[in-house]
Protein backbone atom coordinates (compact mmCIF):
# COMPACT_ATOMS: atom_id res chain seq x y z
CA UNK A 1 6.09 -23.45 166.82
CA UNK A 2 3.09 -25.94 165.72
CA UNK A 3 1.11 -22.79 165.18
CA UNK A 4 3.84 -21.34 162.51
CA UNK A 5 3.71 -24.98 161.23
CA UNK A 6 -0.34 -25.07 160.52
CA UNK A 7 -0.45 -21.50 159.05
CA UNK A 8 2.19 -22.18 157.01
CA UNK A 9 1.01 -25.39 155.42
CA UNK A 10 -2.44 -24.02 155.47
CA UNK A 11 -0.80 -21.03 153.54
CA UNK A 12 0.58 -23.63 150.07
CA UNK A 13 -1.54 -24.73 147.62
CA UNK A 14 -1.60 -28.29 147.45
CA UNK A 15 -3.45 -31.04 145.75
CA UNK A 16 -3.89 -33.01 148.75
CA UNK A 17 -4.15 -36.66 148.52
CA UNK A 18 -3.77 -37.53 152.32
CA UNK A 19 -5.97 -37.75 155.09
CA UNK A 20 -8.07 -37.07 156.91
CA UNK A 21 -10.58 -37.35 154.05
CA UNK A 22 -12.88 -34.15 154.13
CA UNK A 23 -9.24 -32.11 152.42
CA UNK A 24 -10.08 -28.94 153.78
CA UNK A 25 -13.97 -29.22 154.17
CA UNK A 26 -14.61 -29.81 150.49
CA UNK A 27 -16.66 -32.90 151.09
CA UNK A 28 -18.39 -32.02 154.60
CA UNK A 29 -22.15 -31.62 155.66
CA UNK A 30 -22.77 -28.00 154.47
CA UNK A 31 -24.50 -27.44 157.34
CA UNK A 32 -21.87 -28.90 159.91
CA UNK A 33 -18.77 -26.63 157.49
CA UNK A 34 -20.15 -23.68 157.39
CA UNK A 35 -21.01 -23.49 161.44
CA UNK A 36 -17.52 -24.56 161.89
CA UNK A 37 -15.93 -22.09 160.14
CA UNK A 38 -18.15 -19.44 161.79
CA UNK A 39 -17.95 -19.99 165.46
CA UNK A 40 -14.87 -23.01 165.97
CA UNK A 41 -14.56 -22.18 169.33
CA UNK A 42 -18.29 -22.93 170.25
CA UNK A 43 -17.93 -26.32 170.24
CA UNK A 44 -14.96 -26.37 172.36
CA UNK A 45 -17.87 -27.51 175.45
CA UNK A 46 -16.86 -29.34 178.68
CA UNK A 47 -19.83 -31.97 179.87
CA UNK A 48 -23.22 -30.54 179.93
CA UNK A 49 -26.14 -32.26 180.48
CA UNK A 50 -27.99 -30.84 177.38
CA UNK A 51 -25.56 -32.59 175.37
CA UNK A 52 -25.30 -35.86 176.72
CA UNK A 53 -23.04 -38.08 178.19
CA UNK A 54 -20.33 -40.21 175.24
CA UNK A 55 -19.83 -43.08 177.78
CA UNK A 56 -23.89 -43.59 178.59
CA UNK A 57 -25.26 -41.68 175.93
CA UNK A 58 -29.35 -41.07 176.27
CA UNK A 59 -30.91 -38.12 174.08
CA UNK A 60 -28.55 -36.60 170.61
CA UNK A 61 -25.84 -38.79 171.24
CA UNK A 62 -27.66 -41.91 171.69
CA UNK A 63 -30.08 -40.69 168.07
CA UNK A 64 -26.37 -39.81 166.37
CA UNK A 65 -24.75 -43.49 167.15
CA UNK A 66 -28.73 -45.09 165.94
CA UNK A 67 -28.19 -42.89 162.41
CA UNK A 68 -25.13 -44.57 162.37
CA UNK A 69 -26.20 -48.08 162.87
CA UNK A 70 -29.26 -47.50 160.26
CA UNK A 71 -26.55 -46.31 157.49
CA UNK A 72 -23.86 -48.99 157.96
CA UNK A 73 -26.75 -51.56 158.60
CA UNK A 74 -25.60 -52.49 161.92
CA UNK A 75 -26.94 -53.81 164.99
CA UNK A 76 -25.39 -50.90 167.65
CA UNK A 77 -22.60 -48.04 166.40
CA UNK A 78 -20.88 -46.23 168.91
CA UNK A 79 -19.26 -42.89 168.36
CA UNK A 80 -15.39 -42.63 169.00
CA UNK A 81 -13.49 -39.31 169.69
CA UNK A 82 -9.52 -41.27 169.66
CA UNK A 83 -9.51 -42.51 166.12
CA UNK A 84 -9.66 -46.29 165.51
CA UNK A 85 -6.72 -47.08 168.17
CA UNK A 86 -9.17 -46.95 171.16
CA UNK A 87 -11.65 -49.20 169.14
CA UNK A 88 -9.59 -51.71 168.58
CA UNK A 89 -8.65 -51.43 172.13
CA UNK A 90 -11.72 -51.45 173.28
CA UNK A 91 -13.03 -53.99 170.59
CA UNK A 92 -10.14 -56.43 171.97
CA UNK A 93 -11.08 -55.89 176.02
CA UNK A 94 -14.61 -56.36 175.27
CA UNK A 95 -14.08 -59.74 173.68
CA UNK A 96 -11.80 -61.57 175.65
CA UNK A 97 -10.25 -62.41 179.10
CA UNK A 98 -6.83 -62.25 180.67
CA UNK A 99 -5.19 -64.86 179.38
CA UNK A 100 -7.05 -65.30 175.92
CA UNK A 101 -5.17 -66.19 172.49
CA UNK A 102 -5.74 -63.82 169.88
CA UNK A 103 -4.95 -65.04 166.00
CA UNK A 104 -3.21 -61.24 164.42
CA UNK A 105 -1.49 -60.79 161.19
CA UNK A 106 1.49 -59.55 161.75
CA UNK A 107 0.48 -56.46 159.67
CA UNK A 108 -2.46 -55.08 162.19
CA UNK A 109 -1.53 -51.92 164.10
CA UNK A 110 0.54 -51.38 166.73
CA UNK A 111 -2.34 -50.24 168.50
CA UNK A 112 -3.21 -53.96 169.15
CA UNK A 113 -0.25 -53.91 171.56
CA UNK A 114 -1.98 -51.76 174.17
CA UNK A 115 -4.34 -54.04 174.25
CA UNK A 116 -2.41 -57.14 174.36
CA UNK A 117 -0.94 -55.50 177.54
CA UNK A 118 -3.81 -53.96 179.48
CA UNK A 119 -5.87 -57.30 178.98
CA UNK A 120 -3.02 -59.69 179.42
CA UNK A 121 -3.80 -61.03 175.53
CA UNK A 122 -1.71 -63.61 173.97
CA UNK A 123 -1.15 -63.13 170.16
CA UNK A 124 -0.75 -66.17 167.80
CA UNK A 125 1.12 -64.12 164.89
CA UNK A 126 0.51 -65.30 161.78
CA UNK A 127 2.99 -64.09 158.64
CA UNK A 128 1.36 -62.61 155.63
CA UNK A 129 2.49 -63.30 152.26
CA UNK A 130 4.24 -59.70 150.50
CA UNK A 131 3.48 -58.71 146.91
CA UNK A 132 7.13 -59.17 145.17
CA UNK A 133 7.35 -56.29 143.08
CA UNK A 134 6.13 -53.46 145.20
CA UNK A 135 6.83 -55.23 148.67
CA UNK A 136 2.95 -54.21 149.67
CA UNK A 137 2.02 -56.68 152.42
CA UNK A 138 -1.23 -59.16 151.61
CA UNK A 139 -4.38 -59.21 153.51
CA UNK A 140 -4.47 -62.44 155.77
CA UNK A 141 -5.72 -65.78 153.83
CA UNK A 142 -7.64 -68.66 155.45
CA UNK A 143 -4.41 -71.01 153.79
CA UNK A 144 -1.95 -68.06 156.65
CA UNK A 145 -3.16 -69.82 159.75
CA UNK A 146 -1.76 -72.50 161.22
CA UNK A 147 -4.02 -75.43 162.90
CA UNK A 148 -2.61 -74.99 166.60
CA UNK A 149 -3.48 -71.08 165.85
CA UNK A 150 -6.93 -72.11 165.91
CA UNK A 151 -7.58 -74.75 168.69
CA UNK A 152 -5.95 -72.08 171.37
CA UNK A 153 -7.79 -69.06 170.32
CA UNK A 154 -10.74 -67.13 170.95
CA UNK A 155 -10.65 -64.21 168.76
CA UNK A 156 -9.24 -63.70 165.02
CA UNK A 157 -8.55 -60.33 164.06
CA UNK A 158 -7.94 -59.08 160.82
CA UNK A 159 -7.33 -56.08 158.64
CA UNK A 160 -9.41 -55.17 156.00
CA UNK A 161 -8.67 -53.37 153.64
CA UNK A 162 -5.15 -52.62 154.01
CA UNK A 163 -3.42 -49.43 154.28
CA UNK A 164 -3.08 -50.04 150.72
CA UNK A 165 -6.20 -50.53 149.73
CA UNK A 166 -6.40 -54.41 149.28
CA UNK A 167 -9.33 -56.43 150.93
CA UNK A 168 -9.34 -60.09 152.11
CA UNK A 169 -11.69 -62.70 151.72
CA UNK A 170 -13.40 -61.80 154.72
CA UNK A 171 -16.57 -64.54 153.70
CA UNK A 172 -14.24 -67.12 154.25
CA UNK A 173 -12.47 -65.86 157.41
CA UNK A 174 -15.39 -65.02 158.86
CA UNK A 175 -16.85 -69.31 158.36
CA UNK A 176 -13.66 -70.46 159.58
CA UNK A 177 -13.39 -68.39 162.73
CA UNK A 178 -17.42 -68.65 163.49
CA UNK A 179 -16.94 -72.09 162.97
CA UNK A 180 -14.41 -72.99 165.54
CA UNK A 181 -16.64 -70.73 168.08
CA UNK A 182 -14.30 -67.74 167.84
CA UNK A 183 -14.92 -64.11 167.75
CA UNK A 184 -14.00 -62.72 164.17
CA UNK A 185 -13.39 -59.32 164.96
CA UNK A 186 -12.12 -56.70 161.71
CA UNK A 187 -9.83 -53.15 161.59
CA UNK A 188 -11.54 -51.84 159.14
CA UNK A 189 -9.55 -48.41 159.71
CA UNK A 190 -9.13 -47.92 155.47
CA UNK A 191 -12.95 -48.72 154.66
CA UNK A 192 -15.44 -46.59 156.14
CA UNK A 193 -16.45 -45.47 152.69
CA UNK A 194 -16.75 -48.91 150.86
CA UNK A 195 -20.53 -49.38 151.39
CA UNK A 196 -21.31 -46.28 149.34
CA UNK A 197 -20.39 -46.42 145.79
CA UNK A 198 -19.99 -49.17 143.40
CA UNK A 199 -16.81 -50.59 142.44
CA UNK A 200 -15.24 -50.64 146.00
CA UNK A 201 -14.47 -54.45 148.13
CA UNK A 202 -17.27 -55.18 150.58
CA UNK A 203 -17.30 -53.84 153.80
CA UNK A 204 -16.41 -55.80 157.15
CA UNK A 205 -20.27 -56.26 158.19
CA UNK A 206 -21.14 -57.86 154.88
CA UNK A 207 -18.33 -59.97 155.17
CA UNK A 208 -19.45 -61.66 158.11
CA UNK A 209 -17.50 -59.74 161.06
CA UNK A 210 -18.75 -59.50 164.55
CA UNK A 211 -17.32 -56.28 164.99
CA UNK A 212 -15.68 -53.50 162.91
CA UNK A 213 -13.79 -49.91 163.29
CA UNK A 214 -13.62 -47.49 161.10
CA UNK A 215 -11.69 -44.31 160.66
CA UNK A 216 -14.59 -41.89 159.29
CA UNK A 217 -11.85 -39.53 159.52
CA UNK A 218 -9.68 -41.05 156.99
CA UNK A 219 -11.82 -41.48 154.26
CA UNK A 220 -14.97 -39.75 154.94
CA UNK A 221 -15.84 -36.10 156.72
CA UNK A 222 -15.40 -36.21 160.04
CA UNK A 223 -12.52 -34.43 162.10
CA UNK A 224 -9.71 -35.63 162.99
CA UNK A 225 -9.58 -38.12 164.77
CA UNK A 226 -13.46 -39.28 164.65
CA UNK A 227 -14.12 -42.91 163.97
CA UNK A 228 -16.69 -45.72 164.53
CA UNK A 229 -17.02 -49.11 165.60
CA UNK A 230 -20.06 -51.13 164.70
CA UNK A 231 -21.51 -54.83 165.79
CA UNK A 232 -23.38 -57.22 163.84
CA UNK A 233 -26.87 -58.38 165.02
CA UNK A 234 -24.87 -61.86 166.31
CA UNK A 235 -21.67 -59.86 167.42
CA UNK A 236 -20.98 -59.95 171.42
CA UNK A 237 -23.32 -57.56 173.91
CA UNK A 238 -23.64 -53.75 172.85
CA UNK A 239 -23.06 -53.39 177.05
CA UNK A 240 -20.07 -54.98 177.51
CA UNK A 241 -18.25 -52.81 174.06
CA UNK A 242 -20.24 -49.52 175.87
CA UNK A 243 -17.89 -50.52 179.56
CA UNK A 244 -14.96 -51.22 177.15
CA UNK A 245 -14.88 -47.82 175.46
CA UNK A 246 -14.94 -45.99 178.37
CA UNK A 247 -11.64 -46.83 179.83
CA UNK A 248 -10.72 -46.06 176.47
CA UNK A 249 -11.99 -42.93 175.40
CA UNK A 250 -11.11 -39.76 177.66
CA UNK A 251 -13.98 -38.53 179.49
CA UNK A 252 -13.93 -34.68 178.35
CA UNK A 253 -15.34 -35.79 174.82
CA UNK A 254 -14.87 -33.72 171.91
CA UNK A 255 -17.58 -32.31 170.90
CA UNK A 256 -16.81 -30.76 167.57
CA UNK A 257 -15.49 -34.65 166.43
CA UNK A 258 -18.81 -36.19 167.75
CA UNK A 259 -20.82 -33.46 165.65
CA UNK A 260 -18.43 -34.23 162.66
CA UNK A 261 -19.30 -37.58 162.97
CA UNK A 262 -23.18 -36.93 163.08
CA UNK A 263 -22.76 -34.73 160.12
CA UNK A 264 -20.46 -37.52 158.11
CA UNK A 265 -23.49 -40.25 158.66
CA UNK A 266 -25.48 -37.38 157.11
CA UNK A 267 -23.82 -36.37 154.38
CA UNK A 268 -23.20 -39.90 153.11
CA UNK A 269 -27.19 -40.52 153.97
CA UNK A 270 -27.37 -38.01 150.72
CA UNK A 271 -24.89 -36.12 148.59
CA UNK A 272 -21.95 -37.73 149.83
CA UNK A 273 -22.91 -40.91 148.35
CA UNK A 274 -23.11 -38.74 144.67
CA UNK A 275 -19.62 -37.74 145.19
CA UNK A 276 -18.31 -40.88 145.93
CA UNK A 277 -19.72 -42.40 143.23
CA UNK A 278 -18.15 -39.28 141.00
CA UNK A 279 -14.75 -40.00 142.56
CA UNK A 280 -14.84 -43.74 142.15
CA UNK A 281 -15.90 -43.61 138.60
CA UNK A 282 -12.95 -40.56 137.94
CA UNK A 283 -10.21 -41.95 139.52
CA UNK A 284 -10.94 -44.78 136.83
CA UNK A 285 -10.46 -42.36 134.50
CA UNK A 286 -7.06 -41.27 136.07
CA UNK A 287 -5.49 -44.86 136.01
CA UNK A 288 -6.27 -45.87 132.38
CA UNK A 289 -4.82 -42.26 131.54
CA UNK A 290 -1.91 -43.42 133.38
CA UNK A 291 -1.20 -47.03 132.37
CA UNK A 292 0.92 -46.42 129.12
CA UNK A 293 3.00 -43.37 130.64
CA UNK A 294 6.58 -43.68 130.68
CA UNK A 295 8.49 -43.80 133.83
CA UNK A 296 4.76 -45.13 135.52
CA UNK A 297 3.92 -48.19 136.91
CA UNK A 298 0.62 -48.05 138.50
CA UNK A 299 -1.19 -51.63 139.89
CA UNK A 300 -4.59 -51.85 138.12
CA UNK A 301 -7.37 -53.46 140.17
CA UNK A 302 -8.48 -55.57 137.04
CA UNK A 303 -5.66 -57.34 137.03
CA UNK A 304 -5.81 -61.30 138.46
CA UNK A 305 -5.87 -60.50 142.15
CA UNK A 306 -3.49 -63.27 144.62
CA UNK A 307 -5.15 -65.65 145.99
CA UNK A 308 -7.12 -64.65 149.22
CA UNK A 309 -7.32 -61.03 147.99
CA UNK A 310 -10.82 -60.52 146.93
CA UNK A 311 -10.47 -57.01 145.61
CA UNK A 312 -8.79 -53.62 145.44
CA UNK A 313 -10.23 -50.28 146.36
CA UNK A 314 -9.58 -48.63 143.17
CA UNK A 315 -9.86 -44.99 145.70
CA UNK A 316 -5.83 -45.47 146.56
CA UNK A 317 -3.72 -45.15 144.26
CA UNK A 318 -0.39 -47.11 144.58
CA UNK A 319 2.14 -45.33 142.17
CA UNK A 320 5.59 -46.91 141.32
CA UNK A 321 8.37 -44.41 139.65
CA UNK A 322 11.00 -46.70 139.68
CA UNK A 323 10.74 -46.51 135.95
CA UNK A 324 11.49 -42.95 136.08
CA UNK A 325 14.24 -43.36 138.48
CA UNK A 326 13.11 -42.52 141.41
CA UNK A 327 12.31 -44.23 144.43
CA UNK A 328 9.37 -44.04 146.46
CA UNK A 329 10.74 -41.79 148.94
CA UNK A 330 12.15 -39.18 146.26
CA UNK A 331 9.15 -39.54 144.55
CA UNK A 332 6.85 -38.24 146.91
CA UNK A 333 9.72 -35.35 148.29
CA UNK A 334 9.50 -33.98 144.46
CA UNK A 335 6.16 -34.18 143.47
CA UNK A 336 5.78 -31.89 146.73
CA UNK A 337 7.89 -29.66 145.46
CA UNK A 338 7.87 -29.49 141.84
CA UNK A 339 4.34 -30.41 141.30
CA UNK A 340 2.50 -29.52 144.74
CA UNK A 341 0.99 -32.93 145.02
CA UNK A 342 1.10 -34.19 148.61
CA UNK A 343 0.62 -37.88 149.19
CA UNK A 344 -0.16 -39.88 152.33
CA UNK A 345 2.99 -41.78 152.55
CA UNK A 346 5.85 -43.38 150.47
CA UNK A 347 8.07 -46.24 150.63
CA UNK A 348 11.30 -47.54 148.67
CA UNK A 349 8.91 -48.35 145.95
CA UNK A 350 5.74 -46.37 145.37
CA UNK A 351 3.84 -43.50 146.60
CA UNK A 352 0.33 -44.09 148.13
CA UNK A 353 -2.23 -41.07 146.85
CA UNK A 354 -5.60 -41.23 148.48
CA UNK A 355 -8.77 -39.93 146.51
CA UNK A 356 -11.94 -39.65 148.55
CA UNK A 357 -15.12 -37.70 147.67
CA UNK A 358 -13.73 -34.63 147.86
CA UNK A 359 -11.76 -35.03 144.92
CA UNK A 360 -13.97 -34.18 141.69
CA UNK A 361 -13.65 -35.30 138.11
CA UNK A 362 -11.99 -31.77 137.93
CA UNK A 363 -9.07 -32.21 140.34
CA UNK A 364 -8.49 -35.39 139.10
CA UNK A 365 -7.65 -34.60 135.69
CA UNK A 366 -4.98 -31.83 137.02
CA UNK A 367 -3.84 -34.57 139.02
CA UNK A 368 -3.53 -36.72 136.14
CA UNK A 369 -1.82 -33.70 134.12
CA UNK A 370 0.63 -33.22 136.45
CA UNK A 371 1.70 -37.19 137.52
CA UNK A 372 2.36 -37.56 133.99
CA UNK A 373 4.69 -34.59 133.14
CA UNK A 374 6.32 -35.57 136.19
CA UNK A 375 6.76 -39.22 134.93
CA UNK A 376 7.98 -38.12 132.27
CA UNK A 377 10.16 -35.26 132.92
CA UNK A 378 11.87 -37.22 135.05
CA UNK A 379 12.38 -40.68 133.04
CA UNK A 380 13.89 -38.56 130.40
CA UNK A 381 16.66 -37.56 132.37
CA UNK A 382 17.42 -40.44 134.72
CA UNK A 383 18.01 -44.35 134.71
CA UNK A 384 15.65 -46.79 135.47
CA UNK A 385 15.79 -48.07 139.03
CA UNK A 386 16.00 -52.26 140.23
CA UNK A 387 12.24 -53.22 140.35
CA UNK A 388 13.41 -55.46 142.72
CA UNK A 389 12.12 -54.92 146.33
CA UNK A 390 14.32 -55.62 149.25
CA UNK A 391 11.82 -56.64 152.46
CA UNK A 392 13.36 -56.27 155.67
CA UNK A 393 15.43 -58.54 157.61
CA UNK A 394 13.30 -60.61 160.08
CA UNK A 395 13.93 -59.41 163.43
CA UNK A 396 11.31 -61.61 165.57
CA UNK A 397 11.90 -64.65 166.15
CA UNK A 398 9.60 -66.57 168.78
CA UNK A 399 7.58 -65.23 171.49
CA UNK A 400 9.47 -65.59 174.76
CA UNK A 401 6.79 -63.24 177.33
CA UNK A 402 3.74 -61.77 177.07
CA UNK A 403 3.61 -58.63 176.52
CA UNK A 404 2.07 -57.26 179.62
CA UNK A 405 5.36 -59.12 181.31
CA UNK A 406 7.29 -57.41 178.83
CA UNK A 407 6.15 -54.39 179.68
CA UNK A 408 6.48 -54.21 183.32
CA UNK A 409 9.43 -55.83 183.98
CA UNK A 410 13.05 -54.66 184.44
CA UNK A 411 14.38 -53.56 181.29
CA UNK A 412 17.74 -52.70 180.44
CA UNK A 413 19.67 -51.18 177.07
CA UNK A 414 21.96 -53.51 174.86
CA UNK A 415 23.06 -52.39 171.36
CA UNK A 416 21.92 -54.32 168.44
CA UNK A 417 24.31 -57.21 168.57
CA UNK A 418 23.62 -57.80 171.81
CA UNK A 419 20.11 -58.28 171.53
CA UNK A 420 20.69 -61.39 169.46
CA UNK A 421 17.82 -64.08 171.70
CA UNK A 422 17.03 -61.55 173.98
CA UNK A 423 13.14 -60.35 174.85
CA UNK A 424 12.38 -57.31 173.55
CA UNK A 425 10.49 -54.81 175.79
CA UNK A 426 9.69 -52.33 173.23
CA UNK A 427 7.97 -52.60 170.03
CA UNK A 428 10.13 -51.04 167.14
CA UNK A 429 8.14 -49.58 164.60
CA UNK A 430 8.36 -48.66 161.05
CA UNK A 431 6.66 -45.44 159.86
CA UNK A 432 4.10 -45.49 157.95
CA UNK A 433 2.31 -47.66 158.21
CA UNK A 434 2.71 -48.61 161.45
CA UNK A 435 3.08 -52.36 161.88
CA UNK A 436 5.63 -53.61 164.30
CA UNK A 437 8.75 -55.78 163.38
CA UNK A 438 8.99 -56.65 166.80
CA UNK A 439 6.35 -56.82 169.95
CA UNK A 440 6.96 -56.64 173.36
CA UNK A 441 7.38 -60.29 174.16
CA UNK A 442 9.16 -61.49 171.05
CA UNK A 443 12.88 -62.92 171.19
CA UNK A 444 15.39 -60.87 168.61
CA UNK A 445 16.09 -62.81 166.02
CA UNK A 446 19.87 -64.43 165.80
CA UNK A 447 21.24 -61.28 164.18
CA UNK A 448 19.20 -57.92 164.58
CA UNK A 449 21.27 -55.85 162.99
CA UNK A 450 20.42 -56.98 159.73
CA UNK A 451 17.40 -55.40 160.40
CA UNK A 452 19.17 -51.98 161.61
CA UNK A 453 21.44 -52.16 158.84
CA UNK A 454 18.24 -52.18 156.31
CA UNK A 455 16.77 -49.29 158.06
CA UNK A 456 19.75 -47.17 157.70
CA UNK A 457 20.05 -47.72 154.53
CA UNK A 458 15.93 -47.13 153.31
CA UNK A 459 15.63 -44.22 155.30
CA UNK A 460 12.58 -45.58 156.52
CA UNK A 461 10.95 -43.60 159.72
CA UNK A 462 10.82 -45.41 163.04
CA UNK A 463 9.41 -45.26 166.05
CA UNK A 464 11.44 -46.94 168.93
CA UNK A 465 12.73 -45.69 172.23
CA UNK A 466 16.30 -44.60 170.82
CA UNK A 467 15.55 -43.74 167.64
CA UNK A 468 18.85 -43.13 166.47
CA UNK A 469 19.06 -47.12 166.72
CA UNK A 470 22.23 -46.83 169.17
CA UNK A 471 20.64 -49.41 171.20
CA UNK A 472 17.47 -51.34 171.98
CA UNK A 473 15.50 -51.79 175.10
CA UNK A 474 15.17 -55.43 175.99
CA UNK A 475 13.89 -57.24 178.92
CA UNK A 476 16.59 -57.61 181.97
């Protein structure tokens, strides 16, 4: 049962370094955790007119979404109960017109796809250069983009920083696109806490976007799923996002996320910004503790950035055990259950830990303690895995639909090898993070199961229709 589940993960001591980013209510509003904890159920409220109305918010809701805007110095915030998905959504519908070219990375969320349907969106898909070693996936560069990408678009969308923790040049994106008369538009999912402490990339507003979204749950205090999107003084009309959002957002609102939100604006309005600061500066302290650790490799954020990446956010730590003989998959499985150290997610190559100001100088040097006995406990006694990174097979070849025809036509079932040129009318999905190889739309590539065959053999998660990878929905 999920309940058994909860209690018993609740139950473990862990040092969690996941989201959402308030780890248990360490770093919350005091006055938002403790009424929480004391009466959960009271803010389980239906629509009442004392508490205003999320899609045409007048009174506490309409003061909570201006506290927002002051903080993040924007020109409207709204308030968003279904994470960053329907902001992007709705940040997509409100911008263009059935029809429209979008320019996407083919890194952003899969997400985007929902709204490449509803709206009838074309997406120009632009390849992103991958990091050799670890196989992490670069922001977008301005150098990415082809010309013909440009002359048929309207929008450019980006993401900012990365799952990882690695920003583009945003500055320059941000000319390019408002040059050419296009909206530059910015998932900004991994960065709702990079205006408040020193040391961390620029946010999406300074950068130069029109329009952002931010998970507040993911690094911040709110609840699960609470998020934000905010528009620049020159970014399209507040209305027209306000119409967007609610098709978007379900209209029984949350009201324990919107209150978590209020309370996250707050917090970071004071002590929060003390503890990020504390964190930042620590989790310095972790890394050069780290660096010279057998059986570690650990990417340092001083190190000569690529070109187009114009900084790291030193707040996720990317952690390679190869050298200790473990992948990034076993990694993460053993420090869970030798060490009690819980990441957010692995890969063939590193483990992703992410600190946020709930972590204190404190927690951080058990952390440190216990990555390096690990490290070294474990490069004692096995070899030294191939630093070499295998990416996957492409499986996407050349867009053949759009997605919204995708979607609702006929589809049948082939397996792999027969889906060699054929339209795909499913996306298929690696877990985490999230970023299709394949959209609705695209043509398989000459010889899928390449791609299959990699899968097997990573043990990578995915999220596709039959996901025993038996067969593949394509369109009939």
């Amino acid at each position: 049962m999920l309940l058994d589940a909860i209690l018993a993960h609740e139950g473990r001591e862990v040092l969690a370094y996941y989201t959402p980013g308030h780890k248990n209510g360490r770093a919350m509003d005091p006055a938002f955790r403790d009424a929480y904890l004391r009466h959960p159920l009271a803010f389980d409220l239906g629509y009442m007119g004392a508490f205003d109305d999320l899609h045409a918010p007048k009174t506490i809701i309409a003061e909570a979404e201006r506290a927002a805007a002051r903080l993040y110095g924007a020109a409207a915030s709204f308030l968003l109960t279904n994470g960053s998905t329907g902001g992007i959504v709705a940040m997509l519908l409100a911008t263009l017109g059935p029809g429209d070219t979008v320019i996407l990375p083919r890194n952003v969320h899969r997400c985007v796809m929902t709204a490449l349907i509803l709206g009838d969106f074309l997406p120009a898909f632009v390849d992103v250069e991958v990091e050799p070693s670890t196989g992490l996936p670069l922001p977008l560069r301005l150098c990415d983009v082809p010309a013909d990408s440009w002359e048929r678009a309207r929008a450019l969308l980006v993401m900012s920083p990365t799952y990882h923790g690695l920003a583009g040049d945003l500055p320059a994106l941000a000319a390019a696109a408002r040059r050419r008369g296009l909206s530059f538009l910015v998932d900004e999912a991994h960065g709702a806490h990079l205006p408040f402490a020193a040391g961390l990339p620029g946010s999406a507003l300074d950068g130069g976007a029109h329009a952002a979204v931010q998970s507040t749950h993911k690094t911040l205090q709110a609840l699960t799923p609470g998020a934000m999107l905010h528009l620049a003084a020159d970014g399209p009309d507040p209305r027209r996002f306000r119409q967007a959002l609610s098709m978007t957002q379900t209209s029984s609102a949350d009201y324990a996320v919107l209150a978590s939100l209020e309370a996250s604006v707050r917090h970071m309005a004071g002590q929060g910004r003390e503890q990020l600061r504390d964190a930042v500066q620590a989790v310095g302290a972790v890394r050069r503790a780290l660096k010279d650790v057998r059986g570690i490799a650990l990417p340092s954020p001083g190190r000569a950035l690529p070109t187009g990446v114009s900084g790291v956010d030193p707040t996720k730590l990317v952690i390679d055990f190869r050298a200790a003989g473990l992948s990034g998959h076993q990694a993460a499985r053993l420090l869970f259950e030798e060490e009690a150290i819980a990441a957010e997610l692995s890969t063939d190559a590193f483990v992703l830990l992410i600190v946020t100001a709930a972590d204190t100088p404190a927690s951080l040097a058990e952390l440190t303690r216990r990555l390096a006995a690990f490290a070294q406990r474990h490069a004692a006694a096995r070899a030294p895995l191939d630093a070499h990174v295998s990416p996957a097979p492409r499986l996407a070849a050349a867009l053949g639909a759009s997605p919204r025809e995708a979607f609702f036509r006929p589809q049948i079932r082939v397996s792999w090898s027969a889906a060699a040129g054929r339209i795909a009318a499913e996306p298929i999905t690696p877990y985490p993070p999230g970023v299709p190889a394949i959209w609705p739309g695209e043509r398989f590539d000459s010889d899928p199961g390449l791609f299959r065959n990699w899968v097997l053999r990573s043990g990578a998660s995915i999220q596709a229709s039959d996901s025993s990878l038996e067969t593949v929905a394509v369109v009939a």
